[in-house]
PDB file of N, CA and C in Angstrom:
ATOM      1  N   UNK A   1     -42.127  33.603 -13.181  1.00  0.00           N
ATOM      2  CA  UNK A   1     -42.220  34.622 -14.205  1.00  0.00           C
ATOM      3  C   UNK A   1     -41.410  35.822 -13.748  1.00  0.00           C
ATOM      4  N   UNK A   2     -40.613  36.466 -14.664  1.00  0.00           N
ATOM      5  CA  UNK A   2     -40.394  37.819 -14.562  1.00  0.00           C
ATOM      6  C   UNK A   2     -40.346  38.727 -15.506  1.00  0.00           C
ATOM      7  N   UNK A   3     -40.524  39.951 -14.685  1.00  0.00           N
ATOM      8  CA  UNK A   3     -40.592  40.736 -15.742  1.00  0.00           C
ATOM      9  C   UNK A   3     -40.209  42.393 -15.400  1.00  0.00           C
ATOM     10  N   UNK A   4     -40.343  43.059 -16.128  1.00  0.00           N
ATOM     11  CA  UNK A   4     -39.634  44.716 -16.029  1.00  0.00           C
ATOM     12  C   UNK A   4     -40.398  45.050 -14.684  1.00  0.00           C
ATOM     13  N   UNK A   5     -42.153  44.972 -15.660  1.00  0.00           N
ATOM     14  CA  UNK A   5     -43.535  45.399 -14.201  1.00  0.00           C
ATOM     15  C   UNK A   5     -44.482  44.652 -14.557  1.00  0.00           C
ATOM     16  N   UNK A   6     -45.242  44.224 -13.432  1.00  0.00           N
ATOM     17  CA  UNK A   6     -46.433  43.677 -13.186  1.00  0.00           C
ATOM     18  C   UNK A   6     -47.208  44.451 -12.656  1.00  0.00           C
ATOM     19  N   UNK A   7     -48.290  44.439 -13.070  1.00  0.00           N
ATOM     20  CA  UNK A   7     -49.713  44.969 -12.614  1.00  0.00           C
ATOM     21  C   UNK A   7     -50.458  43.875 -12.156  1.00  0.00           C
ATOM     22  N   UNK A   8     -51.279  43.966 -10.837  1.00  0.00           N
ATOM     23  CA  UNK A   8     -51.417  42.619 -10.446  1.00  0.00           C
ATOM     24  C   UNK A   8     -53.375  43.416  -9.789  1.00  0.00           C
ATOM     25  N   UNK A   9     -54.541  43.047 -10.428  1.00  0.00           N
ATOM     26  CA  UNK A   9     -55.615  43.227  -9.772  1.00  0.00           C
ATOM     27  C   UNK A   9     -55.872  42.141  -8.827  1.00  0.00           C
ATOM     28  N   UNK A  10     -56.091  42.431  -7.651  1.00  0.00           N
ATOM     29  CA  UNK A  10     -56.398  41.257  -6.697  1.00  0.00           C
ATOM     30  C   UNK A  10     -57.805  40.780  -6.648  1.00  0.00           C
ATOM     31  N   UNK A  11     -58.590  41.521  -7.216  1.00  0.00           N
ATOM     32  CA  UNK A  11     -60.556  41.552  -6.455  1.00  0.00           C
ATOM     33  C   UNK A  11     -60.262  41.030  -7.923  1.00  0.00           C
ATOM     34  N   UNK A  12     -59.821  41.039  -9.379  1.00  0.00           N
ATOM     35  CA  UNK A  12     -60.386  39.652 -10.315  1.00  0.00           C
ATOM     36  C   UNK A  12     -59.183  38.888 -10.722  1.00  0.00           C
ATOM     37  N   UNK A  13     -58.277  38.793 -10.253  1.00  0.00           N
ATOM     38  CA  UNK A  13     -57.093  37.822 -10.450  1.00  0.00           C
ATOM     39  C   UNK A  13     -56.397  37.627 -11.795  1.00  0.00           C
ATOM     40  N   UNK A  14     -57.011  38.991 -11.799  1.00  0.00           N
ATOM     41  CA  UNK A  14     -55.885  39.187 -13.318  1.00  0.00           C
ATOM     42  C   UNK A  14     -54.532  39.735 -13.260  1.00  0.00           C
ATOM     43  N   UNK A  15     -53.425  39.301 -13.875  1.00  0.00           N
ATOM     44  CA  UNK A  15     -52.096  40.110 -14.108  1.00  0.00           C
ATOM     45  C   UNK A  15     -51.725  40.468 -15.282  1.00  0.00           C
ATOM     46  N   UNK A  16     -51.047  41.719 -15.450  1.00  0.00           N
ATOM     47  CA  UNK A  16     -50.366  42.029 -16.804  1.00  0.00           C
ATOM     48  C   UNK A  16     -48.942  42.346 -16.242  1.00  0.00           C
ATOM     49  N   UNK A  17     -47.863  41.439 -17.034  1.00  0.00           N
ATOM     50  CA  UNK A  17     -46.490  41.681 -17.192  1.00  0.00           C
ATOM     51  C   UNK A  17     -46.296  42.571 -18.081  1.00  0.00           C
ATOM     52  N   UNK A  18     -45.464  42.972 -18.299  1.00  0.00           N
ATOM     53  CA  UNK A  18     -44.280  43.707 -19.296  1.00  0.00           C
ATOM     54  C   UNK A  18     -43.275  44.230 -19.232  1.00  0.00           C
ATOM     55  N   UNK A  19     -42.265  44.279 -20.309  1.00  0.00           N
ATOM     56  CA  UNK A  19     -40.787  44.492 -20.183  1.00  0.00           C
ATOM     57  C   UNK A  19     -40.206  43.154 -20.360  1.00  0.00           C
ATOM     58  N   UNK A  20     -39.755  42.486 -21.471  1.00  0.00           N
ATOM     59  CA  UNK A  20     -38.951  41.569 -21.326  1.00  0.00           C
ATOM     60  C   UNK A  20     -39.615  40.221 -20.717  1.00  0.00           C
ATOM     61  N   UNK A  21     -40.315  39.973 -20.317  1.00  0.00           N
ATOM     62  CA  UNK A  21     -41.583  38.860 -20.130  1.00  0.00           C
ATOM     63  C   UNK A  21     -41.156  37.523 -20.032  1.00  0.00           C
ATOM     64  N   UNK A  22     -40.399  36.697 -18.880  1.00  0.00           N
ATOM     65  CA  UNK A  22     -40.302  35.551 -18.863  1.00  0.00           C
ATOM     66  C   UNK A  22     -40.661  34.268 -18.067  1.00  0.00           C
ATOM     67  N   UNK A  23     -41.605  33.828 -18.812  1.00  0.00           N
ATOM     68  CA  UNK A  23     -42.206  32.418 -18.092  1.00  0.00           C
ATOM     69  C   UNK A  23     -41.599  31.638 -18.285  1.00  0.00           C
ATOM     70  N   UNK A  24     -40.730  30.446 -17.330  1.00  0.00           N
ATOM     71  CA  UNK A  24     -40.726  29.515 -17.183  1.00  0.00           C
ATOM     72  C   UNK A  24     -41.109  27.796 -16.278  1.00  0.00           C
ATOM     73  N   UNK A  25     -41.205  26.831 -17.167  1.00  0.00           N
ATOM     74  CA  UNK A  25     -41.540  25.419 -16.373  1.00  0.00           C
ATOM     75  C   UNK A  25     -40.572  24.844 -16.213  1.00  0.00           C
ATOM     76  N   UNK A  26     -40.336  23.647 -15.788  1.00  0.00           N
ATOM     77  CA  UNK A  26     -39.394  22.387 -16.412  1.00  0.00           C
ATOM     78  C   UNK A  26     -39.230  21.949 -17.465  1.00  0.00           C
ATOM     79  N   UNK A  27     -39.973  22.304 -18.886  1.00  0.00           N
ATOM     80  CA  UNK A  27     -40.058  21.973 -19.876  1.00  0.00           C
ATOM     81  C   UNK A  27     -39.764  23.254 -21.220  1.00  0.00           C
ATOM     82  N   UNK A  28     -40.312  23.995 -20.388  1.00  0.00           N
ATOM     83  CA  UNK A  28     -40.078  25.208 -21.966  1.00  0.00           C
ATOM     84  C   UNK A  28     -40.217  26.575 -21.105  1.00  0.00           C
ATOM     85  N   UNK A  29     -39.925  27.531 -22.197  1.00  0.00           N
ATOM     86  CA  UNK A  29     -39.619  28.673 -21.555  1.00  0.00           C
ATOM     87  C   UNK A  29     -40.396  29.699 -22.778  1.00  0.00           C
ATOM     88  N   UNK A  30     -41.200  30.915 -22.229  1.00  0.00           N
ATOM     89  CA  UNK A  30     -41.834  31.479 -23.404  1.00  0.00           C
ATOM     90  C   UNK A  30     -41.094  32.766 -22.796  1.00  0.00           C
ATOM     91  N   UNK A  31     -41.153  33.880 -23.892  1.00  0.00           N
ATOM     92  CA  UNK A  31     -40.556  34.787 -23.621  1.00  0.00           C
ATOM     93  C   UNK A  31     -41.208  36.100 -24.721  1.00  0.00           C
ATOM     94  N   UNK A  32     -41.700  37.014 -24.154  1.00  0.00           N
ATOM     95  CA  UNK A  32     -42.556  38.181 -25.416  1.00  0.00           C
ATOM     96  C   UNK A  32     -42.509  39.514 -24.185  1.00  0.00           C
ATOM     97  N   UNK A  33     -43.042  40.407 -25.176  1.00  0.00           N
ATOM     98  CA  UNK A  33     -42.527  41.763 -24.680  1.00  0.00           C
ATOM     99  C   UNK A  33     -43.959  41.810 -23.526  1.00  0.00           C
ATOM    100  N   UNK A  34     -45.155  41.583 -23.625  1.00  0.00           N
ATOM    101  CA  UNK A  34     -46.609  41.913 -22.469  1.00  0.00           C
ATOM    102  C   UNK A  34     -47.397  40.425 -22.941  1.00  0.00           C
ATOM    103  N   UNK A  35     -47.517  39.811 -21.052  1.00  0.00           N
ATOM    104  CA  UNK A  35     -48.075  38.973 -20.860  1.00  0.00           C
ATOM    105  C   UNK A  35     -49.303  38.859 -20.317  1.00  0.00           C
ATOM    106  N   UNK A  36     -50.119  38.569 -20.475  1.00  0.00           N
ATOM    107  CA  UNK A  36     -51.305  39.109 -19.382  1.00  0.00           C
ATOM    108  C   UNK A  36     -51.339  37.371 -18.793  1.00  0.00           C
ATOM    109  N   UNK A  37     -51.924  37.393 -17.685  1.00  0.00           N
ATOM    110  CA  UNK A  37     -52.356  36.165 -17.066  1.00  0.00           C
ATOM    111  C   UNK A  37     -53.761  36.323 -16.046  1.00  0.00           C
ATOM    112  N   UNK A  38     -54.874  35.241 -16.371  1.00  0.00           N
ATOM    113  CA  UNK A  38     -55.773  35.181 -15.516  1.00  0.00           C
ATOM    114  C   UNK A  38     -55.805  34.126 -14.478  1.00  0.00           C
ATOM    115  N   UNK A  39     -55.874  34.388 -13.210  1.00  0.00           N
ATOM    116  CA  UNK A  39     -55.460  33.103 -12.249  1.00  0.00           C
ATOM    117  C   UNK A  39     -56.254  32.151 -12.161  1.00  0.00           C
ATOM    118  N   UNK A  40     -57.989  33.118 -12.214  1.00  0.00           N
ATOM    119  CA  UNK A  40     -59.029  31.932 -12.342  1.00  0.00           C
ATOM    120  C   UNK A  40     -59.524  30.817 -13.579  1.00  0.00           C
ATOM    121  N   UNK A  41     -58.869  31.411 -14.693  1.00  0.00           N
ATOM    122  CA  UNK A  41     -59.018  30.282 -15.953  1.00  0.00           C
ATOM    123  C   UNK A  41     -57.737  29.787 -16.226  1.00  0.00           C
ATOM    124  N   UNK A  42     -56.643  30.414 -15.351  1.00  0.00           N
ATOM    125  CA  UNK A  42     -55.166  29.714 -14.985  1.00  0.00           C
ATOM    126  C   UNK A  42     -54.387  29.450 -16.809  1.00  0.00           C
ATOM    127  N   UNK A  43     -54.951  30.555 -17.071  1.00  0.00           N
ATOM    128  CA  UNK A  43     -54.364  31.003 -18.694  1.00  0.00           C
ATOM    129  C   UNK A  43     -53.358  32.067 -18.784  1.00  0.00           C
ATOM    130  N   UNK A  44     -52.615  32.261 -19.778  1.00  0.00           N
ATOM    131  CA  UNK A  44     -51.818  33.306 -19.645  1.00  0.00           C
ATOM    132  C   UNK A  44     -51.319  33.378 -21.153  1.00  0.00           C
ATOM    133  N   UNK A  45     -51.536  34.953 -21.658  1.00  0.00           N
ATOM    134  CA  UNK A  45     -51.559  35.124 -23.233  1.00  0.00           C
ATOM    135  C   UNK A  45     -50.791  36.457 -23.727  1.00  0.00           C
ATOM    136  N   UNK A  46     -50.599  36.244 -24.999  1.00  0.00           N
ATOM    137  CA  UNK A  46     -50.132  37.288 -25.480  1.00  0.00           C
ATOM    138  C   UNK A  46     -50.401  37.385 -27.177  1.00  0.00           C
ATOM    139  N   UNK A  47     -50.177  38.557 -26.966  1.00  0.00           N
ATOM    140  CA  UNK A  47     -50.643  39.708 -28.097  1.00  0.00           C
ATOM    141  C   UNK A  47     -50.222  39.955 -29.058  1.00  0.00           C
ATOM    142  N   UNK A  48     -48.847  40.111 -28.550  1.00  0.00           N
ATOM    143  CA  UNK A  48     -47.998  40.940 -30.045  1.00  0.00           C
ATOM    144  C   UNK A  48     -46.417  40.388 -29.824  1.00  0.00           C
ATOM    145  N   UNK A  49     -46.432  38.621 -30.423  1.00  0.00           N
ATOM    146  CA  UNK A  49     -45.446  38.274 -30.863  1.00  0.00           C
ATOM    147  C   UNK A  49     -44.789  37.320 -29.126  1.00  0.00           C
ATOM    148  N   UNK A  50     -44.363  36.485 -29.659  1.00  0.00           N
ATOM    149  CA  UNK A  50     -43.865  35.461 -27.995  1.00  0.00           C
ATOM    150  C   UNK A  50     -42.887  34.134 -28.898  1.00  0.00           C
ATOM    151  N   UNK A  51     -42.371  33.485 -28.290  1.00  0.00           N
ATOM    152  CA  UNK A  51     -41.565  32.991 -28.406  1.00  0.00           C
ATOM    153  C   UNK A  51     -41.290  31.897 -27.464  1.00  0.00           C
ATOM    154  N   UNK A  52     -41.585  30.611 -27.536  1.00  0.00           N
ATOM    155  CA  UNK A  52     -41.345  29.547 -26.818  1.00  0.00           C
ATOM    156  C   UNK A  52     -40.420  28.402 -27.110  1.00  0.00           C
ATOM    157  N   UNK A  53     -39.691  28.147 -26.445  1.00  0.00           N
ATOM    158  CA  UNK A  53     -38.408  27.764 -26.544  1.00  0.00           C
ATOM    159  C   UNK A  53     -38.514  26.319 -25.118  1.00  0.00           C
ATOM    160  N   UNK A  54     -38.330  24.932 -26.296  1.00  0.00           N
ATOM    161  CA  UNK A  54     -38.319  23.745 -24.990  1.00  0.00           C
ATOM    162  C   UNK A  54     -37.154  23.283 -25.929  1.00  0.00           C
ATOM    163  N   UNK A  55     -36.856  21.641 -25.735  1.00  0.00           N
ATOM    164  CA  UNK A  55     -35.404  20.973 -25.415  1.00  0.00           C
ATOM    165  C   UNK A  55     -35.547  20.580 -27.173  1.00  0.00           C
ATOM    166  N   UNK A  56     -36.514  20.670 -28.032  1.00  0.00           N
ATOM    167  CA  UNK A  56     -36.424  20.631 -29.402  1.00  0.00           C
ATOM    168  C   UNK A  56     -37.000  21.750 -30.323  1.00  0.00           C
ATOM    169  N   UNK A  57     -37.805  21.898 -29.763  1.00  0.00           N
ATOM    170  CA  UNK A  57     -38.420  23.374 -30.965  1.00  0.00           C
ATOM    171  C   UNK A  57     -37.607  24.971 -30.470  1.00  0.00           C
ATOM    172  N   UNK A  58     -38.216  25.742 -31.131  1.00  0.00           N
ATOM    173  CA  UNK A  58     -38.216  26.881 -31.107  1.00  0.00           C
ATOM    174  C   UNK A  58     -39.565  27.527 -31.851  1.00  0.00           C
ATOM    175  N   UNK A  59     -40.671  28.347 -30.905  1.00  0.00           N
ATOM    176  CA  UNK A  59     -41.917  29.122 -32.042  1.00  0.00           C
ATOM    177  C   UNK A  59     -41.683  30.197 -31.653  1.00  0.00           C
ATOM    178  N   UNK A  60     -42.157  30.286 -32.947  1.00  0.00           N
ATOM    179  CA  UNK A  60     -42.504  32.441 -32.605  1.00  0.00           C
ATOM    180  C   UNK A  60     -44.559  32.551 -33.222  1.00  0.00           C
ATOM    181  N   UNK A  61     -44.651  33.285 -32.390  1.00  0.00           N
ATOM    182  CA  UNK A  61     -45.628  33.392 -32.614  1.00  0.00           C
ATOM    183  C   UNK A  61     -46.626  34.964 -33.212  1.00  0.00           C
ATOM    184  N   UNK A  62     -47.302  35.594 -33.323  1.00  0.00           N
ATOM    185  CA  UNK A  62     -47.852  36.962 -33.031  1.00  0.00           C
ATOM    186  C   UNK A  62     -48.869  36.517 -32.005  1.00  0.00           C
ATOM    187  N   UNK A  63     -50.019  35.719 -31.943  1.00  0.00           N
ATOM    188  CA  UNK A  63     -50.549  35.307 -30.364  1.00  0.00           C
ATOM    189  C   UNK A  63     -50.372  34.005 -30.030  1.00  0.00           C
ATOM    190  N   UNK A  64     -50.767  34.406 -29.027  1.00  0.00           N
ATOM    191  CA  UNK A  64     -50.375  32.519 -27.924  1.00  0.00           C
ATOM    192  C   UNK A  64     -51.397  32.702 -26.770  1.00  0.00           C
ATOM    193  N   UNK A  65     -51.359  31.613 -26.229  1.00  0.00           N
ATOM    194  CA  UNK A  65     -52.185  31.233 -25.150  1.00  0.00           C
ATOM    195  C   UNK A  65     -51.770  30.012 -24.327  1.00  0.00           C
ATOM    196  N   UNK A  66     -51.431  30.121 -23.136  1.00  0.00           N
ATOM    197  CA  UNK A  66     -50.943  28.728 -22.507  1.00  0.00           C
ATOM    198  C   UNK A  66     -51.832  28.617 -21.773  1.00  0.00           C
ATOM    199  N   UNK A  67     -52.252  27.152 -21.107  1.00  0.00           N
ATOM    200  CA  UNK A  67     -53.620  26.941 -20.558  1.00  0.00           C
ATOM    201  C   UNK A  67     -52.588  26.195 -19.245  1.00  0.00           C
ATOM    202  N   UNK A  68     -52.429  26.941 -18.028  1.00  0.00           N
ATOM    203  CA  UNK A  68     -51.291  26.153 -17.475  1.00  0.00           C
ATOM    204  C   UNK A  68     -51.742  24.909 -16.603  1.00  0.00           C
ATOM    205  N   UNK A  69     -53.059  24.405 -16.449  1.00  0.00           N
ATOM    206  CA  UNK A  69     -53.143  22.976 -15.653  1.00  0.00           C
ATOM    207  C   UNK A  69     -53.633  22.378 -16.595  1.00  0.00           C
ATOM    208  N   UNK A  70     -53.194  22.253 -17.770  1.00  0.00           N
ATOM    209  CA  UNK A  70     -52.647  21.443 -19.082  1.00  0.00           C
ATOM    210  C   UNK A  70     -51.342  20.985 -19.859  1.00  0.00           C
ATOM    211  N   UNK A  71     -51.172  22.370 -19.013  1.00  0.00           N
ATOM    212  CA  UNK A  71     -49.194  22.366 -20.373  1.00  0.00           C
ATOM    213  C   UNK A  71     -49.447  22.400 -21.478  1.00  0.00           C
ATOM    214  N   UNK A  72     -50.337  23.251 -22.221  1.00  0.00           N
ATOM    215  CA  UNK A  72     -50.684  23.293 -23.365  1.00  0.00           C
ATOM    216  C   UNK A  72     -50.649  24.813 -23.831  1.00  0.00           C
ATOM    217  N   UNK A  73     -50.138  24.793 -25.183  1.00  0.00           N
ATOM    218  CA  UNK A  73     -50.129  26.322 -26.158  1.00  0.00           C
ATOM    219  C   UNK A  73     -51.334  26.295 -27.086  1.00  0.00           C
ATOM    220  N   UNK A  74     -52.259  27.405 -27.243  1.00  0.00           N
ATOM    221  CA  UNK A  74     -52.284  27.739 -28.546  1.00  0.00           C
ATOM    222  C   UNK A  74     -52.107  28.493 -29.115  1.00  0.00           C
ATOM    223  N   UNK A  75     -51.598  28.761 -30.804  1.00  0.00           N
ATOM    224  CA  UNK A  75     -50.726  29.414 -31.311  1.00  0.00           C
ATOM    225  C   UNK A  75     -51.471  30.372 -32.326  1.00  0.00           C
ATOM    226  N   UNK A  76     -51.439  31.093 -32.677  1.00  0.00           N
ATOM    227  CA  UNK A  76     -52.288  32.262 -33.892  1.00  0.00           C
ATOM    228  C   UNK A  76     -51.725  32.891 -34.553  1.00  0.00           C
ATOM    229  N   UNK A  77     -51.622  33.341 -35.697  1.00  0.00           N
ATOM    230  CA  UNK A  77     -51.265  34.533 -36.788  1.00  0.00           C
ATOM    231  C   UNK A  77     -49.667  34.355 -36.544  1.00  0.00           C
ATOM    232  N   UNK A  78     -49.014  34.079 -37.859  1.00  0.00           N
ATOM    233  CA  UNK A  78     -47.502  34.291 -37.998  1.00  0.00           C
ATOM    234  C   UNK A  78     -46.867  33.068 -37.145  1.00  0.00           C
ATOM    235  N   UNK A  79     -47.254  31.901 -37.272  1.00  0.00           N
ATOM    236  CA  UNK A  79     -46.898  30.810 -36.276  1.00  0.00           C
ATOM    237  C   UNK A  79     -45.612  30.242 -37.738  1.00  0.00           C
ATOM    238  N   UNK A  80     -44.420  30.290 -36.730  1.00  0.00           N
ATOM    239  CA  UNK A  80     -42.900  29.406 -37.443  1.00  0.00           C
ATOM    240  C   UNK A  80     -42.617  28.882 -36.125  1.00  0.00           C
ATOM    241  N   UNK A  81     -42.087  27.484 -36.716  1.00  0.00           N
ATOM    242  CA  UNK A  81     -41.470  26.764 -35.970  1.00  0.00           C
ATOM    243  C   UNK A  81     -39.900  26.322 -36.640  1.00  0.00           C
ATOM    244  N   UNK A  82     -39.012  26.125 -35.717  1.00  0.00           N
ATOM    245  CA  UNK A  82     -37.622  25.562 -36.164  1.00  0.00           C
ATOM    246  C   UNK A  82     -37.439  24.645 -35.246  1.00  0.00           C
ATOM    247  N   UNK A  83     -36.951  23.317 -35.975  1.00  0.00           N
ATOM    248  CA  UNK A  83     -36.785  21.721 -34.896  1.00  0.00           C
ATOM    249  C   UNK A  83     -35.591  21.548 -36.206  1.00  0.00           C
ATOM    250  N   UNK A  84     -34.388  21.097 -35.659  1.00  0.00           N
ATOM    251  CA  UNK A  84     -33.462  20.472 -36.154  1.00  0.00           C
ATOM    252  C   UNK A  84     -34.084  19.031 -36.719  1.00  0.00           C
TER     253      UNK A  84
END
């Protein structure tokens, strides 16, 4: 992940990104302006608008949620997708 700044609490294993916000896997890449991530439910979400991008789609979203020892999204309010 990177990003502009991270705020990182250590005593509850929470992080908040922001600035330009980019997660990537081997598979897809999400990208939104503030990310927050929790280490212990190993989730990581956003708020206001994200954008995930793998080898066929493209979403935009207004929220999301990736559950990362799944590889799984879920998607909320204002969900478009574009697939050739």
């Amino acid at each position: 992940m990177t990003a502009k700044k991270i705020n990182y609490q250590g005593d509850v294993k929470l992080a908040k990104a922001w600035g330009n916000v980019v997660l990537k896997n081997a598979d897809m890449t999400l990208e939104t302006d503030t990310l927050r991530l929790d280490r212990i439910k190993q989730e990581a979400y956003y708020q206001d608008n994200g954008t995930v991008i793998d080898s066929a789609n493209t979403l935009t979203s207004k929220i999301g949620r990736y559950f990362m020892e799944l590889k799984k999204y879920q998607f909320l309010d204002s969900v478009h997708i574009e697939n050739p």
